[in-house]
Each structure stands twice: as structure tokens, then as C-alpha cells.
PDB file of N, CA and C in Angstrom:
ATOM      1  N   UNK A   1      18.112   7.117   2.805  1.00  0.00           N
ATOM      2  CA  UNK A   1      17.511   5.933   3.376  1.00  0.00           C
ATOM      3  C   UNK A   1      16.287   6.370   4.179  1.00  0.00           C
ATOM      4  N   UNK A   2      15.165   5.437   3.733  1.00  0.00           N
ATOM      5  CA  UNK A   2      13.989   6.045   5.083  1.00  0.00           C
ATOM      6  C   UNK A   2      13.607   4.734   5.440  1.00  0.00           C
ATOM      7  N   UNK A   3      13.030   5.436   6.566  1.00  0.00           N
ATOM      8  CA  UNK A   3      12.400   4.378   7.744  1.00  0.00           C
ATOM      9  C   UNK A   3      11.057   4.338   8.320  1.00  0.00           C
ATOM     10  N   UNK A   4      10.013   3.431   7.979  1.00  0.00           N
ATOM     11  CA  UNK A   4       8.828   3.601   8.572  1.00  0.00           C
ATOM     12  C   UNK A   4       8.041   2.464   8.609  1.00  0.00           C
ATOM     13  N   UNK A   5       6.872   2.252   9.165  1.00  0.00           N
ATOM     14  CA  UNK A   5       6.160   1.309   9.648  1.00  0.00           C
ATOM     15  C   UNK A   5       5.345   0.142   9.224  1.00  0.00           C
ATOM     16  N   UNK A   6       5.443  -0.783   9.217  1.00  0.00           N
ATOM     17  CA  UNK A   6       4.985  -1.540   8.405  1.00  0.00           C
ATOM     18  C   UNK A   6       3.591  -1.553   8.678  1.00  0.00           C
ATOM     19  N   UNK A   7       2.589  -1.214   7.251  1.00  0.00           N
ATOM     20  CA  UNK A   7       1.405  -1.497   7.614  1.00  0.00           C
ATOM     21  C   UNK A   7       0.674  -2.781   7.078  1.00  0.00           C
ATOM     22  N   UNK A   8       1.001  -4.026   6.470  1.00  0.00           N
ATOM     23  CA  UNK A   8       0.798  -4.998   6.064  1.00  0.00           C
ATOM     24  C   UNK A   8       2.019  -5.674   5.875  1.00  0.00           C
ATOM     25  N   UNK A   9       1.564  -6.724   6.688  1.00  0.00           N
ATOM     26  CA  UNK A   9       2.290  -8.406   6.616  1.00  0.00           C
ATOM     27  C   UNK A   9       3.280  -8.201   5.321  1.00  0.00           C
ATOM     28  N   UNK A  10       4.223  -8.599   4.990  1.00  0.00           N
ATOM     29  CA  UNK A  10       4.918  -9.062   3.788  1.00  0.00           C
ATOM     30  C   UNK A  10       6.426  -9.369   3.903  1.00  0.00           C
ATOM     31  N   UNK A  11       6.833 -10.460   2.989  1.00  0.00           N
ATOM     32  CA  UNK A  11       7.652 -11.121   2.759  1.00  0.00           C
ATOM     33  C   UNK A  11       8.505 -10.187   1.686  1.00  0.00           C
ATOM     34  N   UNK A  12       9.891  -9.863   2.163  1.00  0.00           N
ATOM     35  CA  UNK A  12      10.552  -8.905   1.329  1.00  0.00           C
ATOM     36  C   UNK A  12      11.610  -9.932   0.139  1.00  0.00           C
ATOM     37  N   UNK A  13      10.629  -9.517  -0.747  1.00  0.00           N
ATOM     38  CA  UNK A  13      11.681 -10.842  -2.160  1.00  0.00           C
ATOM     39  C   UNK A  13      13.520 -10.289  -2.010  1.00  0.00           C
ATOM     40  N   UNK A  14      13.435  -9.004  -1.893  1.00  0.00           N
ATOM     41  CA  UNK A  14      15.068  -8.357  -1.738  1.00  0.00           C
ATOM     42  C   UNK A  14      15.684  -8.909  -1.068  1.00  0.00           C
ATOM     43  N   UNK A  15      15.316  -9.039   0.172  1.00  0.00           N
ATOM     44  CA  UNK A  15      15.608  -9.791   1.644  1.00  0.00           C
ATOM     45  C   UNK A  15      15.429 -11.203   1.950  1.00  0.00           C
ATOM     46  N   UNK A  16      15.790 -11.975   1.396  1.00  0.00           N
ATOM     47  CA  UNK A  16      15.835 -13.532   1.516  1.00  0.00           C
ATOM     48  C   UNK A  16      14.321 -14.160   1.883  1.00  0.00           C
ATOM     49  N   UNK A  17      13.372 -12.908   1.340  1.00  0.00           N
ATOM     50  CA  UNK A  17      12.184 -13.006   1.662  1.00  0.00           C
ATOM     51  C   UNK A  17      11.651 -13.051   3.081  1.00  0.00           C
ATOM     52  N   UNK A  18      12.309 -11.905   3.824  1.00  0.00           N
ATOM     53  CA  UNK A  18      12.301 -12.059   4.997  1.00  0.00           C
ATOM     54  C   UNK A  18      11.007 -11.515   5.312  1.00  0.00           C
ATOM     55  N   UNK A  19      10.325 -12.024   6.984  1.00  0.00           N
ATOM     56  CA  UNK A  19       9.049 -11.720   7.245  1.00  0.00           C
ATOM     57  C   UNK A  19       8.683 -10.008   7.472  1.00  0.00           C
ATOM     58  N   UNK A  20       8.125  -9.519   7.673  1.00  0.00           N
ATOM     59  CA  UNK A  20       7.552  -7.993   8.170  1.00  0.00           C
ATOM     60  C   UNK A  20       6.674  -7.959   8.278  1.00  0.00           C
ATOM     61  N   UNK A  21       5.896  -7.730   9.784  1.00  0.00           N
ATOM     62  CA  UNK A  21       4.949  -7.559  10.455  1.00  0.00           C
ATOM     63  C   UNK A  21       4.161  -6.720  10.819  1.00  0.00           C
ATOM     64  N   UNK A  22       2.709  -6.398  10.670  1.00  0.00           N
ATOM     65  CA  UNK A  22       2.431  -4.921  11.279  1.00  0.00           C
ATOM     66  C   UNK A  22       2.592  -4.307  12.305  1.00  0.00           C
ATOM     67  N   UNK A  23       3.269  -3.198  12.547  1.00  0.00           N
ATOM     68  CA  UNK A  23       3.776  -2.204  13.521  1.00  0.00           C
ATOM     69  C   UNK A  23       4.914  -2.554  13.451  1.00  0.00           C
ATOM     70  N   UNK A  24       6.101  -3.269  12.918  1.00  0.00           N
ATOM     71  CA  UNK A  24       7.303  -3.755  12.753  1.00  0.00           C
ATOM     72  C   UNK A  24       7.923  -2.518  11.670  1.00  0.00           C
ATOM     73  N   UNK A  25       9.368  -2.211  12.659  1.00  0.00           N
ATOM     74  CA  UNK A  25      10.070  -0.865  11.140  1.00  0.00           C
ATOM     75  C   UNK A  25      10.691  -1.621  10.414  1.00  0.00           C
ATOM     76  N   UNK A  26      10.657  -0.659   9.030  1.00  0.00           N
ATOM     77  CA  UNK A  26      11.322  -1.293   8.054  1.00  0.00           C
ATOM     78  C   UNK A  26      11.644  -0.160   7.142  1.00  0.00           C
ATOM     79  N   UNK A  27      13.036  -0.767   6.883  1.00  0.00           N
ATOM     80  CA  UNK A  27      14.218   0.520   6.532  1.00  0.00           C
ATOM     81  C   UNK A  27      14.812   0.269   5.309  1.00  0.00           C
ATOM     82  N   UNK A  28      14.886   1.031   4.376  1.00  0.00           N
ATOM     83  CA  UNK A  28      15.407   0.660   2.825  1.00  0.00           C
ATOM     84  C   UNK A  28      15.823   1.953   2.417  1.00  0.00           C
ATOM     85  N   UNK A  29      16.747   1.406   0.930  1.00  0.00           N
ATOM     86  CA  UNK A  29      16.965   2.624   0.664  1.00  0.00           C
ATOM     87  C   UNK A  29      15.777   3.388  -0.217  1.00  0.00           C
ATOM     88  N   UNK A  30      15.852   4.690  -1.061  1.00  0.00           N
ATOM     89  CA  UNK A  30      14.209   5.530  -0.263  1.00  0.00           C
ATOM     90  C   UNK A  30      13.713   4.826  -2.102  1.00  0.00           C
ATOM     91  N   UNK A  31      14.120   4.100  -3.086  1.00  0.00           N
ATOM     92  CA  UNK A  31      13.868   4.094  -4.120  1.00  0.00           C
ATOM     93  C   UNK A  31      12.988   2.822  -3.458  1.00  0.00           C
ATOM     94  N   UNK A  32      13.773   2.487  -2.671  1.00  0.00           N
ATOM     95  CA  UNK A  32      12.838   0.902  -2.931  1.00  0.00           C
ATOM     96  C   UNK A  32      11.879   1.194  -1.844  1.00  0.00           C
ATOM     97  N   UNK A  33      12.045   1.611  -0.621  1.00  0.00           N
ATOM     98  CA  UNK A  33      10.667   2.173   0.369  1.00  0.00           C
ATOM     99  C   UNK A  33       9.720   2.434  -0.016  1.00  0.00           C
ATOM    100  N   UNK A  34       9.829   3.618  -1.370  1.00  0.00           N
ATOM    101  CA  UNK A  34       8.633   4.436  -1.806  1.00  0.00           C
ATOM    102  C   UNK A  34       8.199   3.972  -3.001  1.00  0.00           C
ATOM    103  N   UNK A  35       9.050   2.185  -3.718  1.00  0.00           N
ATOM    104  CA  UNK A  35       8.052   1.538  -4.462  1.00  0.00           C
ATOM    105  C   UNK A  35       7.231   0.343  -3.174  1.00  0.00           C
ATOM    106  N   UNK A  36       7.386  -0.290  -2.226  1.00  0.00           N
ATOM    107  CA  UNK A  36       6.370  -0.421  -1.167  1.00  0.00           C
ATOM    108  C   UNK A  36       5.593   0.428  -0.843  1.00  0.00           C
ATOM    109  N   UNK A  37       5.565   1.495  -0.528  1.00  0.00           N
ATOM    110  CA  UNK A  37       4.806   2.702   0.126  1.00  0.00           C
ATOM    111  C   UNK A  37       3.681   2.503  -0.911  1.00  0.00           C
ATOM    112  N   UNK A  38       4.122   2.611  -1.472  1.00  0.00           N
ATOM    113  CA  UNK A  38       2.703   2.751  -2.794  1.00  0.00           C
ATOM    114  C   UNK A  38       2.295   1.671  -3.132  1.00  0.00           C
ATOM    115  N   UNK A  39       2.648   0.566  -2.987  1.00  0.00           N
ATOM    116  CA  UNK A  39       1.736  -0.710  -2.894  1.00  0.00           C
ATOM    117  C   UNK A  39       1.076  -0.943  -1.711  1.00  0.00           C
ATOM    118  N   UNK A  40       1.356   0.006  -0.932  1.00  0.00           N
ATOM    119  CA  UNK A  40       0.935  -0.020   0.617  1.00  0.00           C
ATOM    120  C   UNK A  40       1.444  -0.761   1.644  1.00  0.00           C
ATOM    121  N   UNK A  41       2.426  -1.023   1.693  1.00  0.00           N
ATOM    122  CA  UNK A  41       3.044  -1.988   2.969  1.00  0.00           C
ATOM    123  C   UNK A  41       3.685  -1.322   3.649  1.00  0.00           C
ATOM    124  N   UNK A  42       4.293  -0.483   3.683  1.00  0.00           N
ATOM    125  CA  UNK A  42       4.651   0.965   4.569  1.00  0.00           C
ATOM    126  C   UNK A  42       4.519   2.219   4.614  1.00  0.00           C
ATOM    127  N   UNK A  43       4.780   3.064   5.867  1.00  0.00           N
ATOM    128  CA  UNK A  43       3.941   4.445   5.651  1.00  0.00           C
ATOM    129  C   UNK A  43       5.121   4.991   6.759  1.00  0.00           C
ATOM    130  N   UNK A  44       4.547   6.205   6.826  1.00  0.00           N
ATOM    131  CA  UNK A  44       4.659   6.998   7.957  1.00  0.00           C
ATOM    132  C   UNK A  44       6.559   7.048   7.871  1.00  0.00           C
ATOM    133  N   UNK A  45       6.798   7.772   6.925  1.00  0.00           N
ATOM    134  CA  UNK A  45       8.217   7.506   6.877  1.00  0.00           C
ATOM    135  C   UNK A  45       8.852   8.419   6.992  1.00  0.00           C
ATOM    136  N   UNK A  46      10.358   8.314   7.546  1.00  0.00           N
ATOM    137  CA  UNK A  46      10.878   9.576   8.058  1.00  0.00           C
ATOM    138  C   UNK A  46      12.515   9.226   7.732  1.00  0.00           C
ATOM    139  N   UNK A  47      13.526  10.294   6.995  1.00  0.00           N
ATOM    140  CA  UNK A  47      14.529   9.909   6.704  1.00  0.00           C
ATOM    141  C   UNK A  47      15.831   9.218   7.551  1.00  0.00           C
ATOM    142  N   UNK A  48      16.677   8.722   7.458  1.00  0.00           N
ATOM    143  CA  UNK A  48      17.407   8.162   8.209  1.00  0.00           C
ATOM    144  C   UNK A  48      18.884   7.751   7.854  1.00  0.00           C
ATOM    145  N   UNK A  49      19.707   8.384   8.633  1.00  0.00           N
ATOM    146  CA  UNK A  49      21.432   7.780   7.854  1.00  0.00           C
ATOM    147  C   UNK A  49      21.986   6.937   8.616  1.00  0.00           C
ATOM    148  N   UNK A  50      22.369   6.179   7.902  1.00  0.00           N
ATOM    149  CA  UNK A  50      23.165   4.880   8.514  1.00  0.00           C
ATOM    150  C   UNK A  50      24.514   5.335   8.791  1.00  0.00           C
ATOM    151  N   UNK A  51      25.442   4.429   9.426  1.00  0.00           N
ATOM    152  CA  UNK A  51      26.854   4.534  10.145  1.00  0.00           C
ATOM    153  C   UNK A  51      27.489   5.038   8.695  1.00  0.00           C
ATOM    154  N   UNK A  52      26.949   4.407   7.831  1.00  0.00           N
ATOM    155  CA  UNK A  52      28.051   4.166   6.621  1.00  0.00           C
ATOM    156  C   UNK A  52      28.128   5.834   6.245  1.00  0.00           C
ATOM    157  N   UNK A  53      26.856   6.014   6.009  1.00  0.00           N
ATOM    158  CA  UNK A  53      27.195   7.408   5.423  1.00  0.00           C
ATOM    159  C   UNK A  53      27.573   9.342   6.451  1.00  0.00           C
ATOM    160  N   UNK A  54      28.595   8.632   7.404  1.00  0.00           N
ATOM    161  CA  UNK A  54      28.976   9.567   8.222  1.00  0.00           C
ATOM    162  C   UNK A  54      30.276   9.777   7.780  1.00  0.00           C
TER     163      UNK A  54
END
């Protein structure tokens, strides 16, 4: 899972089309992060484990 910063506004279709704001984090798992990343809506990303996977 990674986690990093939103650099453009967008509405996540995955997410009930939920809002995301610039400078707002935003956390996915890393397949779907790093198809945003490359459309450019997030950056600066750094890995991250959730409760689940302890």
C-alpha cells in the first residue's frame, strides 16, 4: 500500500467518487496509486501497512 500527496483536484471513480484535494493524502493499494501517479494526481509516495496486514 502507498501513500502520498495529492497533486491535483480529483474525484476517485473507485471511491464513491469521492473528493481529493491538493495537499490532501491519499492512500491506495500501490497498483492503483501508481496508475494515478502517472496520470499525475499524486506524487511523493512512500510505502505504508495498514492494521490488516500485521
Amino acid at each position: 500500500m502507498l501513500e502520498g500527496k495529492v497533486l491535483k483536484d480529483f474525484n476517485d471513480k473507485e471511491n464513491n467518487l469521492k473528493k481529493y484535494a491538493v495537499g490532501k493524502k491519499f492512500k491506495a493499494e500501490d497498483k492503483r496509486y501508481k496508475e494515478l501517479e502517472e496520470k499525475g494526481f499524486v506524487g511523493e509516495d512512500k510505502e505504508v501497512t495498514s492494521k490488516n496486514d500485521k
